[in-house]
Each structure stands twice: as C-alpha cells, then as structure tokens.
Protein backbone atom coordinates (compact mmCIF):
# COMPACT_ATOMS: atom_id res chain seq x y z
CA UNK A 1 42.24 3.52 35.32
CA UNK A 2 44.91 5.07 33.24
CA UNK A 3 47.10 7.31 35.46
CA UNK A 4 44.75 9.36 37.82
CA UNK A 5 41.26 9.42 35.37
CA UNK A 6 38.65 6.63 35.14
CA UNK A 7 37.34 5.42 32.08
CA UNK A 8 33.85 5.78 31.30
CA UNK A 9 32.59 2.91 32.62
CA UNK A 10 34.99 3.20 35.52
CA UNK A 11 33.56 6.45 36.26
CA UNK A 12 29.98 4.70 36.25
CA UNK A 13 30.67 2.07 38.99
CA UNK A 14 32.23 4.84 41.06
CA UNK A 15 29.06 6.62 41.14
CA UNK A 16 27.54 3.55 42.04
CA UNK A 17 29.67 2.79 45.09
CA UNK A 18 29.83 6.56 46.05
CA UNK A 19 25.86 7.24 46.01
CA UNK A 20 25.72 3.85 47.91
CA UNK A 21 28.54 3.25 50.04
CA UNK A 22 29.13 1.53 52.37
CA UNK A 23 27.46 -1.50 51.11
CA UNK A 24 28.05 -5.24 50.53
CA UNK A 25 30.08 -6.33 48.09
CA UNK A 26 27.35 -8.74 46.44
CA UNK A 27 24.85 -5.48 46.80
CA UNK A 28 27.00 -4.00 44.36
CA UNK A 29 27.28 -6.99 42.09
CA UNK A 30 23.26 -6.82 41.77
CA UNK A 31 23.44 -3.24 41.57
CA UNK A 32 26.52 -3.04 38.73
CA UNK A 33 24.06 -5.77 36.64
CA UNK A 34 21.15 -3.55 36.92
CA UNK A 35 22.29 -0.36 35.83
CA UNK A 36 25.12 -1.54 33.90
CA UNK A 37 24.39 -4.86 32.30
CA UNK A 38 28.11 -6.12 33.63
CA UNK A 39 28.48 -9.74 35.00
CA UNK A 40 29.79 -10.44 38.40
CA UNK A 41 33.72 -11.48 37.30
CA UNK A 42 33.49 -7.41 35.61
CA UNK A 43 31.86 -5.60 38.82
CA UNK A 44 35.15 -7.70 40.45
CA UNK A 45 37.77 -6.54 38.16
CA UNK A 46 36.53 -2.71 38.20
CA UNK A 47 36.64 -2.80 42.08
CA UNK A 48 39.83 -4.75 42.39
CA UNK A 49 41.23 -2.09 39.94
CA UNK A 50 39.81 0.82 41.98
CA UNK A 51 40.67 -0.59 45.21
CA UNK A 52 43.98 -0.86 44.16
CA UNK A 53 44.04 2.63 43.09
CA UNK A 54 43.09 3.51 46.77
CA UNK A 55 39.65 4.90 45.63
CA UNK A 56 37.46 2.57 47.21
CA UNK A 57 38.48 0.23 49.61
CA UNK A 58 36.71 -3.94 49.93
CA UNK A 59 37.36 -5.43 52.98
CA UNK A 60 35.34 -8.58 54.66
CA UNK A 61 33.24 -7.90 51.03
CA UNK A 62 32.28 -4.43 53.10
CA UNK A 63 33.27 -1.75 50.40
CA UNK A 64 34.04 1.99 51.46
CA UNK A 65 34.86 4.91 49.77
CA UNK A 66 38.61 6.29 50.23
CA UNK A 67 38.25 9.16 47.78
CA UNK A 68 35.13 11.26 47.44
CA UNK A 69 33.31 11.81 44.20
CA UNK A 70 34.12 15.67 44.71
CA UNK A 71 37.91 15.05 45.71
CA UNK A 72 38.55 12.77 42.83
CA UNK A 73 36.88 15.05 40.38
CA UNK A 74 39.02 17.70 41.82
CA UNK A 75 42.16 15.70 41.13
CA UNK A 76 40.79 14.59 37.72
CA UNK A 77 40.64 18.33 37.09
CA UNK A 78 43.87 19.36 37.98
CA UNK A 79 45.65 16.81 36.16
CA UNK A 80 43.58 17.86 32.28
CA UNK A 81 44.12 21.63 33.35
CA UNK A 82 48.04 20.74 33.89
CA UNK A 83 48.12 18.64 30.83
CA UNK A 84 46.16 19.90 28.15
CA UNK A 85 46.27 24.56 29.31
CA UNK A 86 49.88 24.07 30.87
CA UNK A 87 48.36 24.78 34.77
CA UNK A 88 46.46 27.77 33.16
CA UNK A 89 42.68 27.92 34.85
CA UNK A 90 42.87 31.33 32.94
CA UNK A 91 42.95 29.31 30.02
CA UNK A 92 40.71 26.13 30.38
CA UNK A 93 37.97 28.44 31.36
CA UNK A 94 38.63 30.44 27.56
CA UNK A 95 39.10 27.82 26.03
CA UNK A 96 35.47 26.39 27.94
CA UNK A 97 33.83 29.82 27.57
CA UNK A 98 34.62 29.84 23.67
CA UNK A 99 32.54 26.78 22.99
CA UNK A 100 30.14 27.39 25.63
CA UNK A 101 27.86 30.37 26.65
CA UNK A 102 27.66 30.49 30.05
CA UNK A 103 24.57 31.98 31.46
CA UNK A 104 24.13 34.62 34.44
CA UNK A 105 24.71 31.78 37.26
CA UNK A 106 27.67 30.50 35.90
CA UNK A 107 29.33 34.17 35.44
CA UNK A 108 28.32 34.78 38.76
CA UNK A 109 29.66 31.51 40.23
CA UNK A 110 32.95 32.07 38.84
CA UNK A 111 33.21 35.55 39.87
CA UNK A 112 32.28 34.32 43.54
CA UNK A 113 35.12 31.97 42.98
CA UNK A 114 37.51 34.96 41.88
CA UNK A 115 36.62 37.00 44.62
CA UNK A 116 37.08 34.01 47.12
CA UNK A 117 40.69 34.02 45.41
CA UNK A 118 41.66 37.12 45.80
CA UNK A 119 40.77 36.95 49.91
C-alpha cells in the first residue's frame, strides 16, 4: 500500500476479507488461492501489510475488518480529489463528466447530494 491507496491486487484481497469477515485466517488462504491464484506466503504478506496499515486486523489467525470498504474508499477519494483537482469536487466531477455521460440517475444522485449540502 503506497501512502493511503491499495494496489490492485491489494484492493482485491480487501474485498475478499470485507465481503467475508470475520473469518479464519487459513479460510482466507483457500479463499485468496481460489479467486486469486496467490500462494499462502502472498495471502500472508498482503494481510501483514494491511494489518499493519490498520485496515484489517489478524489476531489468534481471527481476521477483522478495522476500516470499511465504504470508509476506505471514502479516504481513497479524498486523497486523488486533493492531489490530482487541488480539493476541488467542483472539478473532479468536470473533469469525470467530460469523459463520461452521466445518465438521468446519476444527475439526479448528485443533485440529491447538492441539495443535502446546502442543508
């Protein structure tokens, strides 16, 4: 995990544990070499390195989750929007909307958002 975003295959795992958690820590050996091919020393490394990032948590080979899936994609998001549009939602969502039609749903989700905003 480089600074507060998972890899790709990080990001994998993660769903792993969160769809499955709390399990056994050999569970999600079996489970990591079923879905993603990796060997037991790799599902260790990943989890250590998580774990140590204070996403999950592994103790008596019990592993929890410390961070949900929809707080750490929250965080995830804050740090690109601060990075690459300068804290600007105004401008992540152009920049988004440029490359991307967004369809009724979507305008109307983030003009539920606005609204919720401006209360």
């Amino acid at each position: 995990m480089k600074g507060n975003v998972m890899s790709e295959s990080e990001l994998a795992f993660a769903r792993i544990v969160w769809e499955n958690a709390p399990l056994p820590s050999g569970e999600l050996v079996t489970r990591c070499n079923e879905e993603l091919g990796w060997k037991k020393p790799t599902t260790y490394t990943v989890l250590r390195n998580l774990c140590q990032a204070g996403i999950f948590e592994n103790k008596q080979a019990m592993v929890s989750v410390l961070v949900s899936e929809e707080d750490y994609l929250a965080r995830e998001s804050e740090q690109i929007v601060n990075e690459r549009f300068g804290g600007s939602i105004s401008h992540f969502v152009t920049a988004f909307a440029t490359k991307t039609k967004l369809d009724k749903e979507q305008i109307q989700a983030l003009q539920d958002f606005i609204d919720h905003c401006e209360e």
